[in-house]
N, C-alpha and C. Protein backbone atom coordinates (compact mmCIF):
# COMPACT_ATOMS: atom_id res chain seq x y z
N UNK A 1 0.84 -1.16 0.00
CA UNK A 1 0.00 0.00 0.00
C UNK A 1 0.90 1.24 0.00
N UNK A 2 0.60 2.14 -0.72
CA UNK A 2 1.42 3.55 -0.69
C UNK A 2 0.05 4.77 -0.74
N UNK A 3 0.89 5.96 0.03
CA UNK A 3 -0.36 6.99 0.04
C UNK A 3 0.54 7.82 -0.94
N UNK A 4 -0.68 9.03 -1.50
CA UNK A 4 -0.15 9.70 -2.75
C UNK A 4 -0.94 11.26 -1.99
N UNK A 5 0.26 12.00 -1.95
CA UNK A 5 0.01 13.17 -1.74
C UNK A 5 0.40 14.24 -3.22
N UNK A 6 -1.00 14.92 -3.80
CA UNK A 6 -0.43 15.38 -4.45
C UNK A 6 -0.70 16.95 -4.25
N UNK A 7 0.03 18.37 -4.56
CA UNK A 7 0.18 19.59 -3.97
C UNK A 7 -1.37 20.02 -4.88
N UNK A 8 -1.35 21.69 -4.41
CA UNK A 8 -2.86 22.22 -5.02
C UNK A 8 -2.47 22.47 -6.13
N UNK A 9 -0.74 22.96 -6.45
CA UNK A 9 -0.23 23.37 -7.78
C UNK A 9 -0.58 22.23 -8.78
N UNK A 10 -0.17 21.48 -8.56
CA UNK A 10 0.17 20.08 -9.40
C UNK A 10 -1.31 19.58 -9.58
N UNK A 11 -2.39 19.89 -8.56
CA UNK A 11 -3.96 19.44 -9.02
C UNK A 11 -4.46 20.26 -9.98
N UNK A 12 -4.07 21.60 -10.03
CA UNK A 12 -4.28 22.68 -10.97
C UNK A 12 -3.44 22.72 -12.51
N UNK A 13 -2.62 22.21 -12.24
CA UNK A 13 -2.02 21.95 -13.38
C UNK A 13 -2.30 20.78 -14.20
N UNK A 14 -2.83 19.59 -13.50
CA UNK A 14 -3.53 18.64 -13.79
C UNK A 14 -5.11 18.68 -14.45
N UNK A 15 -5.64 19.93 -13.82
CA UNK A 15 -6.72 20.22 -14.37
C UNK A 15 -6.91 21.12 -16.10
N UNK A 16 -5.77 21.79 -15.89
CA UNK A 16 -5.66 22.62 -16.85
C UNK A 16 -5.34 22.09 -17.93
N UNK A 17 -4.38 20.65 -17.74
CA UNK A 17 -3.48 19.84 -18.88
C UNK A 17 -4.72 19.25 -19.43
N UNK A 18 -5.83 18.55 -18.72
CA UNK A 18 -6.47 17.34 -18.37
C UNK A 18 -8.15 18.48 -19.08
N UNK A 19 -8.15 18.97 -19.49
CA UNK A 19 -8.87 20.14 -19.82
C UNK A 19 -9.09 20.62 -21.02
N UNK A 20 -10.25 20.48 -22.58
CA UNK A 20 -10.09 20.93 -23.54
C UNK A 20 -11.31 22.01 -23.79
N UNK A 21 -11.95 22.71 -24.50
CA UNK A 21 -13.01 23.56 -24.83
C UNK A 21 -13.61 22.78 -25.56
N UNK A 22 -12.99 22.21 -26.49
CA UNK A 22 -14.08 21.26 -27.22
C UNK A 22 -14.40 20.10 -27.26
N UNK A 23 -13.25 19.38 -26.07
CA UNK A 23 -13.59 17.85 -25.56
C UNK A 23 -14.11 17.57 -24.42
N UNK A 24 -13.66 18.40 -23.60
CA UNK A 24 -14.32 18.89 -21.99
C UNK A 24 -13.07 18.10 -21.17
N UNK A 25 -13.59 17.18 -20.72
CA UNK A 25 -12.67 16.68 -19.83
C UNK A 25 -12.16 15.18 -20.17
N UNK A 26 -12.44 15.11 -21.55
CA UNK A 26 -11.80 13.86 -21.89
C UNK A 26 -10.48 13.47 -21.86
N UNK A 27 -10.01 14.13 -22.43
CA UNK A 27 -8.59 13.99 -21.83
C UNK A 27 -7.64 13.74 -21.04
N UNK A 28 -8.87 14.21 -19.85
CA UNK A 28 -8.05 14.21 -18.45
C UNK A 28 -7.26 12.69 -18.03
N UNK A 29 -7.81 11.56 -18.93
CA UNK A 29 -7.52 10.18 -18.49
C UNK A 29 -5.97 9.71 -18.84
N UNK A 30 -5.79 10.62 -20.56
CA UNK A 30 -4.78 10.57 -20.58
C UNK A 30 -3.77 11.33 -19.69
N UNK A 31 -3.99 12.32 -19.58
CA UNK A 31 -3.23 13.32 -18.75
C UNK A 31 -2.48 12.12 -17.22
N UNK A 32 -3.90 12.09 -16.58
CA UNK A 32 -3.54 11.11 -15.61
C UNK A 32 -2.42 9.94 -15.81
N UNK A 33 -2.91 9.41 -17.01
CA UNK A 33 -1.69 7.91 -17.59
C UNK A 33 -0.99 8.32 -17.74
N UNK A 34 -0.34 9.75 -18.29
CA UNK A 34 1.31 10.05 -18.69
C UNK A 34 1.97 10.58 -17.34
N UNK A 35 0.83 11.20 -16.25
CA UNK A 35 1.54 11.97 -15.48
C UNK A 35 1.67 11.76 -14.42
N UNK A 36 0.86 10.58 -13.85
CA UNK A 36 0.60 9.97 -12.30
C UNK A 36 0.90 8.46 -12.41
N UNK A 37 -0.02 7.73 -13.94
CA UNK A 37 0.14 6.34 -13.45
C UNK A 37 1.49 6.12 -14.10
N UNK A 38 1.85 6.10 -15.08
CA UNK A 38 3.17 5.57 -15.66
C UNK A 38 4.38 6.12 -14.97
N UNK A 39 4.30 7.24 -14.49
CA UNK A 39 5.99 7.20 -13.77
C UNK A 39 5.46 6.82 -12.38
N UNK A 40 4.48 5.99 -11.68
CA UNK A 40 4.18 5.46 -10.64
C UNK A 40 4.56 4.07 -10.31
N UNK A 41 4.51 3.03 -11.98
CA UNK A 41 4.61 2.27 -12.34
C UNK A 41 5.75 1.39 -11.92
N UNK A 42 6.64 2.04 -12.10
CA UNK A 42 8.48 1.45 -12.41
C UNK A 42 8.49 1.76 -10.86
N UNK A 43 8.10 2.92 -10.04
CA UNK A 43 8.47 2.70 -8.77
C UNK A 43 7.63 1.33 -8.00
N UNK A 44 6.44 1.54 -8.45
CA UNK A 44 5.64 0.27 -7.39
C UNK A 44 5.87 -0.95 -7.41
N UNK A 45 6.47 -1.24 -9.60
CA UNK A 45 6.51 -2.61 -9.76
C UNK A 45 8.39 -3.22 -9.36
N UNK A 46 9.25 -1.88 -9.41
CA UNK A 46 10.93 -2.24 -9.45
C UNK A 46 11.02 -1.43 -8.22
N UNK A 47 11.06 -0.53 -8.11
CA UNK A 47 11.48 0.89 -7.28
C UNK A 47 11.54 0.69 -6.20
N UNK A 48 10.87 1.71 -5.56
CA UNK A 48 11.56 2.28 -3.74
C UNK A 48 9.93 2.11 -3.45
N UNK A 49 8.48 1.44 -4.09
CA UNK A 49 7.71 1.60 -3.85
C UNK A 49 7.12 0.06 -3.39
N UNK A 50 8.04 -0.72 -4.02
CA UNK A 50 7.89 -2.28 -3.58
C UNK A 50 7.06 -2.78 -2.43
N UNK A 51 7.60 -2.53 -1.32
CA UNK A 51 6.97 -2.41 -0.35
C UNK A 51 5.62 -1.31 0.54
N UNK A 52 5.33 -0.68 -0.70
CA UNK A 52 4.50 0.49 0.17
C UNK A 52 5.40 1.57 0.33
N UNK A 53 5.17 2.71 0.56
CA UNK A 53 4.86 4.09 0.86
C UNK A 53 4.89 5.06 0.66
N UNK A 54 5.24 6.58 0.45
CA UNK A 54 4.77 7.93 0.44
C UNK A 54 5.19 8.38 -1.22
N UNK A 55 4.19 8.51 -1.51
CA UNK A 55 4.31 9.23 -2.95
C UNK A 55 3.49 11.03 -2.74
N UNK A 56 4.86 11.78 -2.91
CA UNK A 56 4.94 13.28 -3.46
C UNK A 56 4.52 13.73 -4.88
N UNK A 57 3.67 14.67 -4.85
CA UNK A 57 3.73 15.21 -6.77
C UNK A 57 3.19 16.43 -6.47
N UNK A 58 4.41 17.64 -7.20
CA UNK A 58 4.81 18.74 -6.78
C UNK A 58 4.27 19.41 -8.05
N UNK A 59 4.62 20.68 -8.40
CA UNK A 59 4.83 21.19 -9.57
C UNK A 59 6.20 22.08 -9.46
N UNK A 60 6.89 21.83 -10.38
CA UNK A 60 8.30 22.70 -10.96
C UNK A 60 7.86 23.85 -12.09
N UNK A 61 7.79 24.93 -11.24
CA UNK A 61 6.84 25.76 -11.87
C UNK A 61 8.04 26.64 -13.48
N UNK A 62 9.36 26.53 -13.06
CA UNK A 62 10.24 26.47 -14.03
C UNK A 62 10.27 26.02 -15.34
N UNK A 63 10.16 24.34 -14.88
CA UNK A 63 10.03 23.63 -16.11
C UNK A 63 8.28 23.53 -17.03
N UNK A 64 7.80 23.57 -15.73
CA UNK A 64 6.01 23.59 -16.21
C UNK A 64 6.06 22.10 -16.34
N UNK A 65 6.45 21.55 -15.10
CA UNK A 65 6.40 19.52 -15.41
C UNK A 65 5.92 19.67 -13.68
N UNK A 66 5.48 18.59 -13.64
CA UNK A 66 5.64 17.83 -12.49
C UNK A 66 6.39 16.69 -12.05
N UNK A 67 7.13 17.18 -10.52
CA UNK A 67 8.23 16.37 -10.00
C UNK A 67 7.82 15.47 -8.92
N UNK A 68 8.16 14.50 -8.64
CA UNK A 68 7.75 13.10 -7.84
C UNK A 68 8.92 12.67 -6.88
N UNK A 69 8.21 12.50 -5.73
CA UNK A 69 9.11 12.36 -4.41
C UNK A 69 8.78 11.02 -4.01
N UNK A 70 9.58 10.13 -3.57
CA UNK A 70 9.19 8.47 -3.44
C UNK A 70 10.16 8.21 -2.39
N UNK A 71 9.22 7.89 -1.14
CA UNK A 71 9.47 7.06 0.05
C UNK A 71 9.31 6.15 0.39
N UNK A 72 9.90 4.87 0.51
CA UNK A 72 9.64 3.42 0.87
C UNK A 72 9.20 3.48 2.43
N UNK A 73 8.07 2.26 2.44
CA UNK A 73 7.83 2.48 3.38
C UNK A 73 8.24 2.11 4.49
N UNK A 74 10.19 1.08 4.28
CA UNK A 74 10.81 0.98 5.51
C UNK A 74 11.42 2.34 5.82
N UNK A 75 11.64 3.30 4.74
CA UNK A 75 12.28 4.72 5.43
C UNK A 75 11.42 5.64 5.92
N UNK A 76 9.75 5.02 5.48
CA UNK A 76 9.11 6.06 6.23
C UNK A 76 8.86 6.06 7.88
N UNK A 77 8.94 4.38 7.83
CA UNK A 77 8.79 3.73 9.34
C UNK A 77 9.79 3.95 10.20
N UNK A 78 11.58 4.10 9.59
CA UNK A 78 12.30 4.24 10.50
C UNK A 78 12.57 6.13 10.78
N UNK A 79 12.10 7.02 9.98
CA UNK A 79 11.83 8.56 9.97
C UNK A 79 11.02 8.46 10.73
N UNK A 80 9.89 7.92 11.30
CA UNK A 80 8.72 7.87 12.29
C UNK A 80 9.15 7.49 13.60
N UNK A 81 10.09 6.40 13.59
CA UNK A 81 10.53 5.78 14.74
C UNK A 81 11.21 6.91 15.61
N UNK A 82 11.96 7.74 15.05
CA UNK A 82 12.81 8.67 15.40
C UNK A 82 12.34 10.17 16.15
């Protein structure tokens, strides 16, 4: 199990990407698959997500991307312990 925190920037930017005038909100599914599930993927199935825990998604208002923070959940347990 992992929790997914994502910022108000990065929901807004998600909305806006995820957003057409003449499709409405169709899109938004893709938006989601390029920008949440697929780089979620490689962490949950190889990564630091194996075991569960804390997924970050920021916005880099620079690049106009969104950036992803990934905590396993033995480093979240031993950051807690402490």
């Amino acid at each position: 199990m992992f929790s997914l925190e994502v910022s108000q920037e990065a929901r807004n930017w998600l909305a806006e990407k995820g957003y057409d005038r003449a499709m409405g909100a169709r899109p938004m599914a893709r938006v989601i698959q390029d920008n949440l599930k697929k780089p979620l993927a490689n962490e949950l199935l190889f990564g630091s997500l194996v075991d569960g825990g804390q997924v970050t998604v920021a916005l880099d208002k620079e690049k106009n991307e969104l950036t992803y923070g990934f905590q396993s959940a033995q480093k979240h347990k031993a950051e807690a312990a402490h």
